[in-house]
C-alpha atoms as a PDB file:
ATOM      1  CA  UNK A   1      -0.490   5.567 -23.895  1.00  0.00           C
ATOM      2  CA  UNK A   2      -2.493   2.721 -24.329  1.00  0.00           C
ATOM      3  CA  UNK A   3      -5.992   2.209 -22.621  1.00  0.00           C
ATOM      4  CA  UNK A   4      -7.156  -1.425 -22.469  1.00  0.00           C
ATOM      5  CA  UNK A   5      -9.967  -3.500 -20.612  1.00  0.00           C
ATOM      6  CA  UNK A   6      -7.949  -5.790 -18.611  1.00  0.00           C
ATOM      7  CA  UNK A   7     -10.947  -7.708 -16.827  1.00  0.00           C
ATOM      8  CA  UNK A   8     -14.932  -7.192 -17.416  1.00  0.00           C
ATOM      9  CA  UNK A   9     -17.247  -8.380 -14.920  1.00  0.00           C
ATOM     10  CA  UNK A  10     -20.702  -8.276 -16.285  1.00  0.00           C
ATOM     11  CA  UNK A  11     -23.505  -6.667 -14.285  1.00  0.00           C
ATOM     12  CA  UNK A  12     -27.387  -7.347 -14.203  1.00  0.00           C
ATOM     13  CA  UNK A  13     -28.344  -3.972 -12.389  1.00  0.00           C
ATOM     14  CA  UNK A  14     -25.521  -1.584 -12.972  1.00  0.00           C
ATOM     15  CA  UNK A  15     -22.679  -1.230 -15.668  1.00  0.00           C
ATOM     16  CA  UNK A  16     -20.084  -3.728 -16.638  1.00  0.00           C
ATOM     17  CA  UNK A  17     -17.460  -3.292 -14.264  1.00  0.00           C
ATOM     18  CA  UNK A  18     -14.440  -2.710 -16.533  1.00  0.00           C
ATOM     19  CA  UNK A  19     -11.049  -2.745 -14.837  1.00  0.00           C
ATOM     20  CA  UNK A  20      -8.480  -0.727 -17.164  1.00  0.00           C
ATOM     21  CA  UNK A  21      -4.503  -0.670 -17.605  1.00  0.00           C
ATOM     22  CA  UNK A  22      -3.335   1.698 -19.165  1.00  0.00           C
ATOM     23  CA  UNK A  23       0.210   0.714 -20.798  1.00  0.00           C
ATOM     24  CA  UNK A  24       3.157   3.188 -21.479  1.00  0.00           C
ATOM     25  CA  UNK A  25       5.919   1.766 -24.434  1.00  0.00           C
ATOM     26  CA  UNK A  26       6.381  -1.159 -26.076  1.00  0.00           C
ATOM     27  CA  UNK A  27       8.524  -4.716 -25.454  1.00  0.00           C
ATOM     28  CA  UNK A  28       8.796  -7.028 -22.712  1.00  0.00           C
ATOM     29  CA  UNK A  29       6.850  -6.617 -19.798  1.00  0.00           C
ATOM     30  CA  UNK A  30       8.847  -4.946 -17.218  1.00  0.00           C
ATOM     31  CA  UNK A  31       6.962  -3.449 -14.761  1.00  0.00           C
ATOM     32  CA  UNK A  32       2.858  -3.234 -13.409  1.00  0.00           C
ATOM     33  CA  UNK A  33       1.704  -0.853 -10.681  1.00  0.00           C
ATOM     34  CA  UNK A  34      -1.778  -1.820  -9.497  1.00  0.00           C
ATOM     35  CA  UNK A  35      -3.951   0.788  -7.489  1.00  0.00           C
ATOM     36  CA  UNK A  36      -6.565  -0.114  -5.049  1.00  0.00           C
ATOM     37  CA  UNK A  37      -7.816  -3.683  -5.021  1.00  0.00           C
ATOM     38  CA  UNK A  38     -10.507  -2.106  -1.419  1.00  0.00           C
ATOM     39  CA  UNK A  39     -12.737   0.070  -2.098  1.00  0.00           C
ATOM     40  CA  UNK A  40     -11.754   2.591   0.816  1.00  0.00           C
ATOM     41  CA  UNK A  41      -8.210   3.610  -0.304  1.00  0.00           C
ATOM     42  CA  UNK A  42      -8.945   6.649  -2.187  1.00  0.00           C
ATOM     43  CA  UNK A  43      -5.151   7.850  -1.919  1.00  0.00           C
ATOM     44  CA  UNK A  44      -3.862   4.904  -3.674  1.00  0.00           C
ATOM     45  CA  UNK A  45      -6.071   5.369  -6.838  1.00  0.00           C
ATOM     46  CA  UNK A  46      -4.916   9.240  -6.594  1.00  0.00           C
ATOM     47  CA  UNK A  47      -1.415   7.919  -6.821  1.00  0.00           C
ATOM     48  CA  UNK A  48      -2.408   5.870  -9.517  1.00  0.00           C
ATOM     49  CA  UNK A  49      -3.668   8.799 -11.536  1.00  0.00           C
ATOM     50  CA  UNK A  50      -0.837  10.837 -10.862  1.00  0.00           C
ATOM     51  CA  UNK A  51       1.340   8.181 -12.027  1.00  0.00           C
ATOM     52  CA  UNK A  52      -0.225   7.713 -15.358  1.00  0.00           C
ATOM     53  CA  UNK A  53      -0.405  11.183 -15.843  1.00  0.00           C
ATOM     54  CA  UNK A  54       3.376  11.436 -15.415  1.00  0.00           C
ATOM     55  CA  UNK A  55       4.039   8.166 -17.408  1.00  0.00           C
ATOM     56  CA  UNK A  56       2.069   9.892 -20.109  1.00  0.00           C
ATOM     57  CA  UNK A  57       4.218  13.065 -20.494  1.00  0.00           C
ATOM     58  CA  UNK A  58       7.440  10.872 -20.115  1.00  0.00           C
ATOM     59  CA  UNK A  59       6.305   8.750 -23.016  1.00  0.00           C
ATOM     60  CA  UNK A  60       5.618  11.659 -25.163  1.00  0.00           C
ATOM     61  CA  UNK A  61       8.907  12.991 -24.311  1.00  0.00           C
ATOM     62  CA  UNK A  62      10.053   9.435 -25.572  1.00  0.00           C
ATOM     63  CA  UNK A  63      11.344   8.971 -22.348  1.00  0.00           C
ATOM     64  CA  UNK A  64      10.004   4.912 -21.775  1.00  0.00           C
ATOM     65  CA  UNK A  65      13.263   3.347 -23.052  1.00  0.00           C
ATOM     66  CA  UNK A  66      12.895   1.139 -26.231  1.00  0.00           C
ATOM     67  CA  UNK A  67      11.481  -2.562 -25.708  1.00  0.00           C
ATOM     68  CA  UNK A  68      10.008  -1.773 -22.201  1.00  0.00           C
ATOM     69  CA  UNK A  69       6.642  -1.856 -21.490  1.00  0.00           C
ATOM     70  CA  UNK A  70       4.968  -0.111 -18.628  1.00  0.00           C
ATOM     71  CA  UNK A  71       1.258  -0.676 -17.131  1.00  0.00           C
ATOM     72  CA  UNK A  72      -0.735   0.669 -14.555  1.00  0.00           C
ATOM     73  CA  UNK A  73      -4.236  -0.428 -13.333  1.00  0.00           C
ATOM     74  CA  UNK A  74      -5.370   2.126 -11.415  1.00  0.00           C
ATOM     75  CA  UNK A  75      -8.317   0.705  -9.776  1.00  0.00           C
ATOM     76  CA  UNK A  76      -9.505  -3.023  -8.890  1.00  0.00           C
ATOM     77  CA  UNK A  77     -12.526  -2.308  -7.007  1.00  0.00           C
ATOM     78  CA  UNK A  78     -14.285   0.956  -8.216  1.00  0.00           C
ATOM     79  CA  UNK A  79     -17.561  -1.138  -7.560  1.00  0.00           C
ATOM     80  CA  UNK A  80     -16.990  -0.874  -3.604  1.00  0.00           C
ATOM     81  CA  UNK A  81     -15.516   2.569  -4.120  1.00  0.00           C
ATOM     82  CA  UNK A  82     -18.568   3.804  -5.913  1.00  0.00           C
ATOM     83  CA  UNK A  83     -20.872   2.865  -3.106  1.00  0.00           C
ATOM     84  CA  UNK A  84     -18.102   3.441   0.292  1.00  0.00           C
ATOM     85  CA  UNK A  85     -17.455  -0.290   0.883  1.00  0.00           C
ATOM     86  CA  UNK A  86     -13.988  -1.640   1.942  1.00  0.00           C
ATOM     87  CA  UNK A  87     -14.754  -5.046   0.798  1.00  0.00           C
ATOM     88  CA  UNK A  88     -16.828  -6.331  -2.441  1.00  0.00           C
ATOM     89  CA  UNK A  89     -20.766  -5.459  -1.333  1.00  0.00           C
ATOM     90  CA  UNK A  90     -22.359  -8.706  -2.613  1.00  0.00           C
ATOM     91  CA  UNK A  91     -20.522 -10.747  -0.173  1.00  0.00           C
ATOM     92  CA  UNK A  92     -18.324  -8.639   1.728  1.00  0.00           C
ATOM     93  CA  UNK A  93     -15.410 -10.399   0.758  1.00  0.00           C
ATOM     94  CA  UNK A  94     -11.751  -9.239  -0.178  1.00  0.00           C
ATOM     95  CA  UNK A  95     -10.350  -9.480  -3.527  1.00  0.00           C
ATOM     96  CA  UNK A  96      -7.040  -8.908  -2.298  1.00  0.00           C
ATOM     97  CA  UNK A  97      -7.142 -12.060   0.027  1.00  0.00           C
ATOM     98  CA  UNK A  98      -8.125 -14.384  -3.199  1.00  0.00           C
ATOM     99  CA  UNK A  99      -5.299 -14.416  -5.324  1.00  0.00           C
ATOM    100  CA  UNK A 100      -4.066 -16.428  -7.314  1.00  0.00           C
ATOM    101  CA  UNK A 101      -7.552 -16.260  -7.942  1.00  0.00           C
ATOM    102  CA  UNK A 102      -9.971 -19.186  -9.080  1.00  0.00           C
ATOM    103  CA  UNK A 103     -12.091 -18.339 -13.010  1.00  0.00           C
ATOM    104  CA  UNK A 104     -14.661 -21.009 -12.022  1.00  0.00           C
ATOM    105  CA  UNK A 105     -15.197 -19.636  -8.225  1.00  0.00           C
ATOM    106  CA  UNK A 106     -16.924 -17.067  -6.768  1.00  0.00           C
ATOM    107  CA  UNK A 107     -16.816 -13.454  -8.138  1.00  0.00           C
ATOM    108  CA  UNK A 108     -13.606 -12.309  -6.255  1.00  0.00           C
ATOM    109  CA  UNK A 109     -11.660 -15.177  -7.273  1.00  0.00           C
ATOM    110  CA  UNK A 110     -12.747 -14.474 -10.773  1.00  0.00           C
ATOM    111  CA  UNK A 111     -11.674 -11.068 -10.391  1.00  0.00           C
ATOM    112  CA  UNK A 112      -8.220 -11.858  -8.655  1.00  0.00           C
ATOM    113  CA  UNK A 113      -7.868 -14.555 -11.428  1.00  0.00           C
ATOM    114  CA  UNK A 114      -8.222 -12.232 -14.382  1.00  0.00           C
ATOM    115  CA  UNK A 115      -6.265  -9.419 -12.855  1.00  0.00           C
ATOM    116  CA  UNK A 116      -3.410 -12.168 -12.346  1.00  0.00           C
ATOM    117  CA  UNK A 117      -3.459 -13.424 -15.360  1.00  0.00           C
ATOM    118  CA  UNK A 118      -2.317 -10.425 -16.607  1.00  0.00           C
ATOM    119  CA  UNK A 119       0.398  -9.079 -13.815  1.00  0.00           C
ATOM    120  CA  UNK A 120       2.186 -12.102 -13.302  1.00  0.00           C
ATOM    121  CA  UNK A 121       3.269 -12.308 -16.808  1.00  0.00           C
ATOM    122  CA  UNK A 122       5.703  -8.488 -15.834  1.00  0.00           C
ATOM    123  CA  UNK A 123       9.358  -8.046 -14.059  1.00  0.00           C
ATOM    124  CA  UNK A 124       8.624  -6.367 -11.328  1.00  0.00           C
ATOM    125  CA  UNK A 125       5.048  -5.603  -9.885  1.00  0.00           C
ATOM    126  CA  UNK A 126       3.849  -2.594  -7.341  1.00  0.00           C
ATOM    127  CA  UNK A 127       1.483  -2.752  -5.393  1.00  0.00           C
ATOM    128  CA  UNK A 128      -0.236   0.472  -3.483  1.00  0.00           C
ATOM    129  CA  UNK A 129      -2.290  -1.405  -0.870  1.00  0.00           C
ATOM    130  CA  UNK A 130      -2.855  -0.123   2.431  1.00  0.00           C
ATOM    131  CA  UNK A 131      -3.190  -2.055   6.012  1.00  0.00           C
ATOM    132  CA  UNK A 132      -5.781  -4.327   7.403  1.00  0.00           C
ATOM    133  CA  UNK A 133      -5.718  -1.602  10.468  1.00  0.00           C
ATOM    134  CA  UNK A 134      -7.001   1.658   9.750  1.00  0.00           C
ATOM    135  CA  UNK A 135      -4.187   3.918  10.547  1.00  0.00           C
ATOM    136  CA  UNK A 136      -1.279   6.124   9.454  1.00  0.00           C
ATOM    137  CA  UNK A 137       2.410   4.853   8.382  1.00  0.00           C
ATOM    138  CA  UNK A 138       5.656   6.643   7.758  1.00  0.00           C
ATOM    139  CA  UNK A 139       5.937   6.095   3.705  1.00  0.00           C
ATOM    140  CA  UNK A 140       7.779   2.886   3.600  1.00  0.00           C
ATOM    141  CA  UNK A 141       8.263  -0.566   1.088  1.00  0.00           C
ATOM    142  CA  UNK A 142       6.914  -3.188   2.556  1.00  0.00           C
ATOM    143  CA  UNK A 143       7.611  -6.996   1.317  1.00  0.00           C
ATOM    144  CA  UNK A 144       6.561 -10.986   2.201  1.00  0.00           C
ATOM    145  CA  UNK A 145       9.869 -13.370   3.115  1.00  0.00           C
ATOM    146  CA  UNK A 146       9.429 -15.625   1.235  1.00  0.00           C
ATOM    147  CA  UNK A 147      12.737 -16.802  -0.037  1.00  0.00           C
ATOM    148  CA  UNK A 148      12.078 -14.760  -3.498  1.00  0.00           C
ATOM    149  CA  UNK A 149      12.215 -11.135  -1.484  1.00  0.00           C
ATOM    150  CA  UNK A 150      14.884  -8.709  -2.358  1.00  0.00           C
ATOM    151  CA  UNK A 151      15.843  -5.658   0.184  1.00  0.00           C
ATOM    152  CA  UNK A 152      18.277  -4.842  -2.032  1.00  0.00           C
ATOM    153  CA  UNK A 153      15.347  -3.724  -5.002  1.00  0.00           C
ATOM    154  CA  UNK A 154      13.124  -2.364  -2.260  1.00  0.00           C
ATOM    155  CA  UNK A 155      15.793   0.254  -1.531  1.00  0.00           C
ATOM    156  CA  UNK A 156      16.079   1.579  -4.737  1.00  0.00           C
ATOM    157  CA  UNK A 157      12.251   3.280  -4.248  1.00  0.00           C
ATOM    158  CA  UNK A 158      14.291   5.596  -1.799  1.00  0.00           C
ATOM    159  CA  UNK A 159      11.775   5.323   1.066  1.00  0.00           C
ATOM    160  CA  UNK A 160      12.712   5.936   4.376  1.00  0.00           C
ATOM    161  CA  UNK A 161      12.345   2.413   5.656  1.00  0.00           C
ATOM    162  CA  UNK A 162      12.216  -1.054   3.804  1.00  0.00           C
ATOM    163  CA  UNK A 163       9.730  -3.377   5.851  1.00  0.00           C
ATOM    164  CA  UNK A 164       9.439  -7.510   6.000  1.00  0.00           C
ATOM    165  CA  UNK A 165       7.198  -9.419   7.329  1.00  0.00           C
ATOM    166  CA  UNK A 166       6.868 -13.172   7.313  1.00  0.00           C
ATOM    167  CA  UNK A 167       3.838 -14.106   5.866  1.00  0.00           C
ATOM    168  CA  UNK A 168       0.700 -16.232   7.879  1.00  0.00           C
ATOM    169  CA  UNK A 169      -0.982 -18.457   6.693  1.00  0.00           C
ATOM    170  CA  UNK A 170      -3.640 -15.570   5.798  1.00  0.00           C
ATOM    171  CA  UNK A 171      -1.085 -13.568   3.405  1.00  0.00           C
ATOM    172  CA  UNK A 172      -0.366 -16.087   1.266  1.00  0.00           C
ATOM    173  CA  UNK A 173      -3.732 -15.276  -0.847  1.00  0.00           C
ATOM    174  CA  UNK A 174      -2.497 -11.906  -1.325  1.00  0.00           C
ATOM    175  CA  UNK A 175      -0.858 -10.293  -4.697  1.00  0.00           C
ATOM    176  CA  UNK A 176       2.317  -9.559  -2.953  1.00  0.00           C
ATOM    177  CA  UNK A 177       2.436 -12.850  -2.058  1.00  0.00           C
ATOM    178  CA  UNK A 178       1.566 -14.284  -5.233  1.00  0.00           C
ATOM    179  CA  UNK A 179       3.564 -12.128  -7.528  1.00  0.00           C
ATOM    180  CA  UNK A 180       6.871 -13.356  -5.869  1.00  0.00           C
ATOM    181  CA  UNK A 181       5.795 -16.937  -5.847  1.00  0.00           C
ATOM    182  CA  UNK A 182       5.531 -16.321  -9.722  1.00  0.00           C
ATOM    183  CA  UNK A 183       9.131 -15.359  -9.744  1.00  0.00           C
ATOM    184  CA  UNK A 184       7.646 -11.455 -10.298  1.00  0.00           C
ATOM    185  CA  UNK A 185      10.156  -8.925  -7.536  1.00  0.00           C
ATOM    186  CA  UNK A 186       7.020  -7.895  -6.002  1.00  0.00           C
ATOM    187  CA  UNK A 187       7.003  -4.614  -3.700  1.00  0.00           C
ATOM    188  CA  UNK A 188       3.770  -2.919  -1.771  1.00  0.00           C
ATOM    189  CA  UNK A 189       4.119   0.884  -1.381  1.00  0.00           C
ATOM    190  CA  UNK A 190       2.559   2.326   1.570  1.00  0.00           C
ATOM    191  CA  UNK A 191       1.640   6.268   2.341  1.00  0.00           C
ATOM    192  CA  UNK A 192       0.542   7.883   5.488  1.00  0.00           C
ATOM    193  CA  UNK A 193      -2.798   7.637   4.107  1.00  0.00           C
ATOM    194  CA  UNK A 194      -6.179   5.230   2.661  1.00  0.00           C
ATOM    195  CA  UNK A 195      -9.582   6.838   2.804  1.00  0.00           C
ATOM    196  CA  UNK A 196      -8.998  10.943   2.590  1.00  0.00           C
ATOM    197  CA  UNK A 197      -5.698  12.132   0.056  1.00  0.00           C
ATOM    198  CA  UNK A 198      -2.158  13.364   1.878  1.00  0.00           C
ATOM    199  CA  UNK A 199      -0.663  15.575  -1.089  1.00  0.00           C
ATOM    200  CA  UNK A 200       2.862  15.171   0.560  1.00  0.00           C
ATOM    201  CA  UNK A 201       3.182  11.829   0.684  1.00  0.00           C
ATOM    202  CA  UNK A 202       1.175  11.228  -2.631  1.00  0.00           C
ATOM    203  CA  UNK A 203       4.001  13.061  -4.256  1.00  0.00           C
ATOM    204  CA  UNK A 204       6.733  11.327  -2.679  1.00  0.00           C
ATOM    205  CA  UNK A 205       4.800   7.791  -3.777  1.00  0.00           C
ATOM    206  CA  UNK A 206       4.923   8.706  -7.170  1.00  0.00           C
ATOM    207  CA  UNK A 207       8.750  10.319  -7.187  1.00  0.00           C
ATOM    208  CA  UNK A 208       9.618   6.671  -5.454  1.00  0.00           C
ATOM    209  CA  UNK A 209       7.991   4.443  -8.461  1.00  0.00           C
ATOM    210  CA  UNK A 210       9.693   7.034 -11.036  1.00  0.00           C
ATOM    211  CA  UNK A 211      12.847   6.560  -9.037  1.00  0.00           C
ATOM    212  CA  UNK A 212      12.424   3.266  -9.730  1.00  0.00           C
ATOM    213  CA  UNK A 213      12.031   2.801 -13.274  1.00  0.00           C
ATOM    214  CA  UNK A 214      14.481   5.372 -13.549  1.00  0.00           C
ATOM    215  CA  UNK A 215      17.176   2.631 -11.658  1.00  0.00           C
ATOM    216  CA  UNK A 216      15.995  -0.394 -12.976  1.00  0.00           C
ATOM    217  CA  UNK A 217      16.357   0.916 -16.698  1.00  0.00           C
ATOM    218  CA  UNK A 218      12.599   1.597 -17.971  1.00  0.00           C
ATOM    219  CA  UNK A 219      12.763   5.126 -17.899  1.00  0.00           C
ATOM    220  CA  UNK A 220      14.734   8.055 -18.287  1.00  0.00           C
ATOM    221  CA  UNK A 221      13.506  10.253 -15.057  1.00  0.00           C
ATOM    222  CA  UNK A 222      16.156  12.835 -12.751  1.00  0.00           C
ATOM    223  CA  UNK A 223      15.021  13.352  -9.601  1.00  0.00           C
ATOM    224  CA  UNK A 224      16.991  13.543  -5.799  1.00  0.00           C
ATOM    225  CA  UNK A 225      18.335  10.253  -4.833  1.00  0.00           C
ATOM    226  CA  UNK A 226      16.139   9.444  -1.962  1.00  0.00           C
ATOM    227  CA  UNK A 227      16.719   8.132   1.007  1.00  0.00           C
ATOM    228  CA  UNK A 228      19.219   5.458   2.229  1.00  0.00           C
ATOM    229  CA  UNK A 229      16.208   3.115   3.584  1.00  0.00           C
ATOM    230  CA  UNK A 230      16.827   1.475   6.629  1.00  0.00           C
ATOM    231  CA  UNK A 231      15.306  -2.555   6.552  1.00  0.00           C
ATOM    232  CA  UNK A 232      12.761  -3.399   9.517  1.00  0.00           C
ATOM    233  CA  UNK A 233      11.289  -6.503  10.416  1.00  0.00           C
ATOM    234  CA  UNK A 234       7.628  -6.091  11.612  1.00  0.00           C
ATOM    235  CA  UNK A 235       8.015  -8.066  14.346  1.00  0.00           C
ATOM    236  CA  UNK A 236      10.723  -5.866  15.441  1.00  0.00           C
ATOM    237  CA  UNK A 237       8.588  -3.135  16.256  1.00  0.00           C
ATOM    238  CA  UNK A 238       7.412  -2.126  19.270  1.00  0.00           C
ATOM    239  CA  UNK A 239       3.658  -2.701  20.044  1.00  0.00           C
ATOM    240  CA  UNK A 240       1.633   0.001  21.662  1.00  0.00           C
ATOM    241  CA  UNK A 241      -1.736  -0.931  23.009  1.00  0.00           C
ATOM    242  CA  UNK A 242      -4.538   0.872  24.471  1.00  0.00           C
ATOM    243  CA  UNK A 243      -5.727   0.276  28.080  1.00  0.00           C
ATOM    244  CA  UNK A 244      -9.455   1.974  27.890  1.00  0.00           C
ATOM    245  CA  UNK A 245     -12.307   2.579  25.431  1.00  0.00           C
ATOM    246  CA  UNK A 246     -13.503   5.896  24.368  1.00  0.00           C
ATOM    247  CA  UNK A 247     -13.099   8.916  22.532  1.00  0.00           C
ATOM    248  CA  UNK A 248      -9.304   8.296  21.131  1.00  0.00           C
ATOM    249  CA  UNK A 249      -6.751  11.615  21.151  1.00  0.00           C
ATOM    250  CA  UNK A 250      -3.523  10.864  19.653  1.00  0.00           C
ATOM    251  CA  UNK A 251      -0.189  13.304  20.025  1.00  0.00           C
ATOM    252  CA  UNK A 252       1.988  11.982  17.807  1.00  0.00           C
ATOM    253  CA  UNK A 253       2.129  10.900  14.451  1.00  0.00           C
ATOM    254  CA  UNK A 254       4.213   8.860  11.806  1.00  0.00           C
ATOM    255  CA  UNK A 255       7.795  10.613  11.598  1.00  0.00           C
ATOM    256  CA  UNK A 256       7.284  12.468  15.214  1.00  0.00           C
ATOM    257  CA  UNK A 257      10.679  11.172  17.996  1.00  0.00           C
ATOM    258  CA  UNK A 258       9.536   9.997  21.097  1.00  0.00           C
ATOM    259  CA  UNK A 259      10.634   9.429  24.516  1.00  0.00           C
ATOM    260  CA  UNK A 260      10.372   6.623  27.135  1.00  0.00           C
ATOM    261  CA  UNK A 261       7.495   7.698  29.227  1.00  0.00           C
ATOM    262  CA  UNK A 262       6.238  10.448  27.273  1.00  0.00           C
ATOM    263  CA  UNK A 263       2.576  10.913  26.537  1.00  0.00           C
ATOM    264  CA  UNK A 264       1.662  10.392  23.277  1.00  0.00           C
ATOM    265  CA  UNK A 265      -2.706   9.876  23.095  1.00  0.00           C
ATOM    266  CA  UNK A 266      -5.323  10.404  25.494  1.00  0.00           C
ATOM    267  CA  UNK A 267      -8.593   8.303  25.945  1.00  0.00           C
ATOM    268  CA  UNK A 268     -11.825  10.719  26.499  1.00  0.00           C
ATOM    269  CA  UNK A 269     -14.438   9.041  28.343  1.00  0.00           C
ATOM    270  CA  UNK A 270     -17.417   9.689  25.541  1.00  0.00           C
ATOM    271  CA  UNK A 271     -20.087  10.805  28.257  1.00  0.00           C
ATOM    272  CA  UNK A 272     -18.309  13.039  30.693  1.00  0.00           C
ATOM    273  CA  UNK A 273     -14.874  14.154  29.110  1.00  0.00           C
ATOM    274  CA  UNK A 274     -13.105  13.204  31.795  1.00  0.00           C
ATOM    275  CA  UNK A 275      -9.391  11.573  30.566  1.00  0.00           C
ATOM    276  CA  UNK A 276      -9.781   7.718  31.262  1.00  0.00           C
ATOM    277  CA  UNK A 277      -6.423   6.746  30.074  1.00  0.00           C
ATOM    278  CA  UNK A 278      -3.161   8.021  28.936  1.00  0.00           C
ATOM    279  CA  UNK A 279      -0.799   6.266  26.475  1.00  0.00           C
ATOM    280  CA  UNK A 280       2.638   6.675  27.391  1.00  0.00           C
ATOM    281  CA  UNK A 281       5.944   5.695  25.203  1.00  0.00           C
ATOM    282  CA  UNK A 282       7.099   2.769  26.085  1.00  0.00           C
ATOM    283  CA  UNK A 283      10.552   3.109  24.651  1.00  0.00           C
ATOM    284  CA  UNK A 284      13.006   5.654  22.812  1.00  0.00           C
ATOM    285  CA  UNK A 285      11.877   5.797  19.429  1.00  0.00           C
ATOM    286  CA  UNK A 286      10.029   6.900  16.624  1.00  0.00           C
ATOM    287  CA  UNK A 287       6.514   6.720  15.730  1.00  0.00           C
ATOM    288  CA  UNK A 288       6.082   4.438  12.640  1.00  0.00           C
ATOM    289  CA  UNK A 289       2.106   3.391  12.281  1.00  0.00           C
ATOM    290  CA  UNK A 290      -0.833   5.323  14.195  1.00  0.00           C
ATOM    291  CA  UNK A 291      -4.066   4.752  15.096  1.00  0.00           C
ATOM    292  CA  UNK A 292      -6.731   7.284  13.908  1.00  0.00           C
ATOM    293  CA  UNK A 293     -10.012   6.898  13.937  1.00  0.00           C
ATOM    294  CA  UNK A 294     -12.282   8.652  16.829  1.00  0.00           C
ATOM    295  CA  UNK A 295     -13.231   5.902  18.631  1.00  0.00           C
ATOM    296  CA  UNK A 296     -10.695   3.048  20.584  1.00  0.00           C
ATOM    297  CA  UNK A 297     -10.971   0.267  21.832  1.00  0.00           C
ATOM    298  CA  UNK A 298      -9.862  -1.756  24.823  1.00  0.00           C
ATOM    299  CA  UNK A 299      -6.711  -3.032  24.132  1.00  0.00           C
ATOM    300  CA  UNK A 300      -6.468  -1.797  20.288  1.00  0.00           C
ATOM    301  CA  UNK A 301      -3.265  -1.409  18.882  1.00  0.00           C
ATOM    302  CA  UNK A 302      -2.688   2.068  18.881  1.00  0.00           C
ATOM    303  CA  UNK A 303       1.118   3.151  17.856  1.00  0.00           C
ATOM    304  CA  UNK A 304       4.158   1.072  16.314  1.00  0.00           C
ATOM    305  CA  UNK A 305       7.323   2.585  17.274  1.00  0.00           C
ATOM    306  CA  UNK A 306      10.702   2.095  15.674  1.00  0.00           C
ATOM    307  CA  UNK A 307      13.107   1.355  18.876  1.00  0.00           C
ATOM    308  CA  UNK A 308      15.557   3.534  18.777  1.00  0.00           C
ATOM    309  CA  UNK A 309      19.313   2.070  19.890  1.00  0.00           C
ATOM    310  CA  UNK A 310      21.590   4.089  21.794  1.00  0.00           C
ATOM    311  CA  UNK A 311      25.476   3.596  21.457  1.00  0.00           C
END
């Protein structure tokens, strides 16, 4: 294992912020896996240190095949994490909406620039990111269309579900995004968890990226095969909004079957505890992304559900 400074962002007040990669074997560069990039998603930089813990034992067991190189950069944005920001605290911008990244601009697009410089240059590149709504999702691979996507990759994490989206206008400053415009097969791994660790689904991240490497030829790894993932389109998904504000009680979460009509939340009225609303199914299915903080909304997306089709 190799521990390098891949970007240093000097600092009047506090320390340099030095982001690391750690790189496992030697050769072309076939594969990065870059941790969190906000500073709220603590689970992603656990998988990231469970990774190159395992990476580390595999390499001593000269298990990184010969002429492969492996990085991982386990953290982005430890400067927001250290202080329990999402975004960077100087401007409250997000470093993950400025790639390709500018080295003349502001400090985020200096930071997406030298991160870049230095990812798009490897094979294939994953990414452990989490969503722009704070919820919980059924571990799944999640990729842009963008004409240089490839399902057939994605399955070979052996995730339960493979996930596409077509990109806004919004998502094409992203790494994902970026990564496959570079000609990089570009993949972002999602858990059913950001800001508190989920030791399930932490492990099964980490088995996925060793399946991997195992199947694309970096490493030598046995593990069980996975899953056969099934391949969703976001917009395929049915939407599940909430009709009152208040104190929010869900009854389902990611991976639970539903039923047309059941009840699957509750909205508390904050005051008197009276039940102001009641969220019901709105179609066979099962529950793929869940809202979960405390508090809703009017009208805040609560559930996604994955139809389910009956023959």
């Amino acid at each position: 294992m190799n521990k390098k400074i891949v970007y240093s962002l000097k600092s009047l007040y506090r320390e340099d912020m030095n982001i690391y990669g750690y790189t496992f074997g030697e050769g072309e560069k076939s594969a990065c896996i870059v941790g969190p990039i906000r500073g709220n998603e603590i689970q992603q930089l656990y998988v990231c240190s469970r990774l190159v813990r395992a990476l580390a034992v595999l390499e001593r067991h000269n298990a990184i095949l010969p002429g492969k190189e492996i990085m991982v950069i386990p953290s982005v944005n430890h400067y927001s994490m250290n202080i329990g920001k999402r975004f960077w605290p100087i401007d409250n911008t997000d470093i993950n909406r400025m790639f390709p990244g500018y080295d003349k601009g502001e400090t985020t697009q200096r930071i997406a620039a030298g991160v870049f410089d230095v990812v798009k240059e490897y094979e294939y590149g994953i990414q452990f990111a989490s969503f722009y709504m704070p919820g919980d999702f059924i571990p799944h691979v999640r990729m842009m269309e963008t004409g240089y996507h490839n399902p057939s990759l994605a399955n070979l994490f052996g995730l339960p579900y493979v996930v596409i989206r077509k990109p806004k206008p919004v998502d094409t400053t992203t790494l994902n995004y970026n990564w496959q415009i570079w000609e990089t097969n570009a993949f972002s791994l999602y858990t059913n968890a950001t800001d508190q660790i989920d030791e399930e689904s932490a492990s099964q991240a980490v088995t996925a990226v060793l399946r991997f490497l195992a199947r694309m030829g970096l490493i030598r790894y046995n593990c069980h095969g996975g899953y056969i993932a099934s391949v969703l389109y976001e917009q395929e998904l049915e939407v599940i909004r909430s009709d009152a504000a208040g104190i929010y009680r869900p009854l389902k979460k990611p991976g639970d079957s539903v039923c047309f009509g059941e009840k699957i939340a509750e909205i508390i009225h904050p005051f008197e505890g009276t039940v102001e609303g009641e969220i019901l199914a709105s179609t066979d299915g099962v529950v793929f992304f869940s809202h979960v903080k405390p508090l809703v909304m009017e009208n805040e997306v609560v559930y996604k559900l994955i139809r389910r089709i009956h023959i």
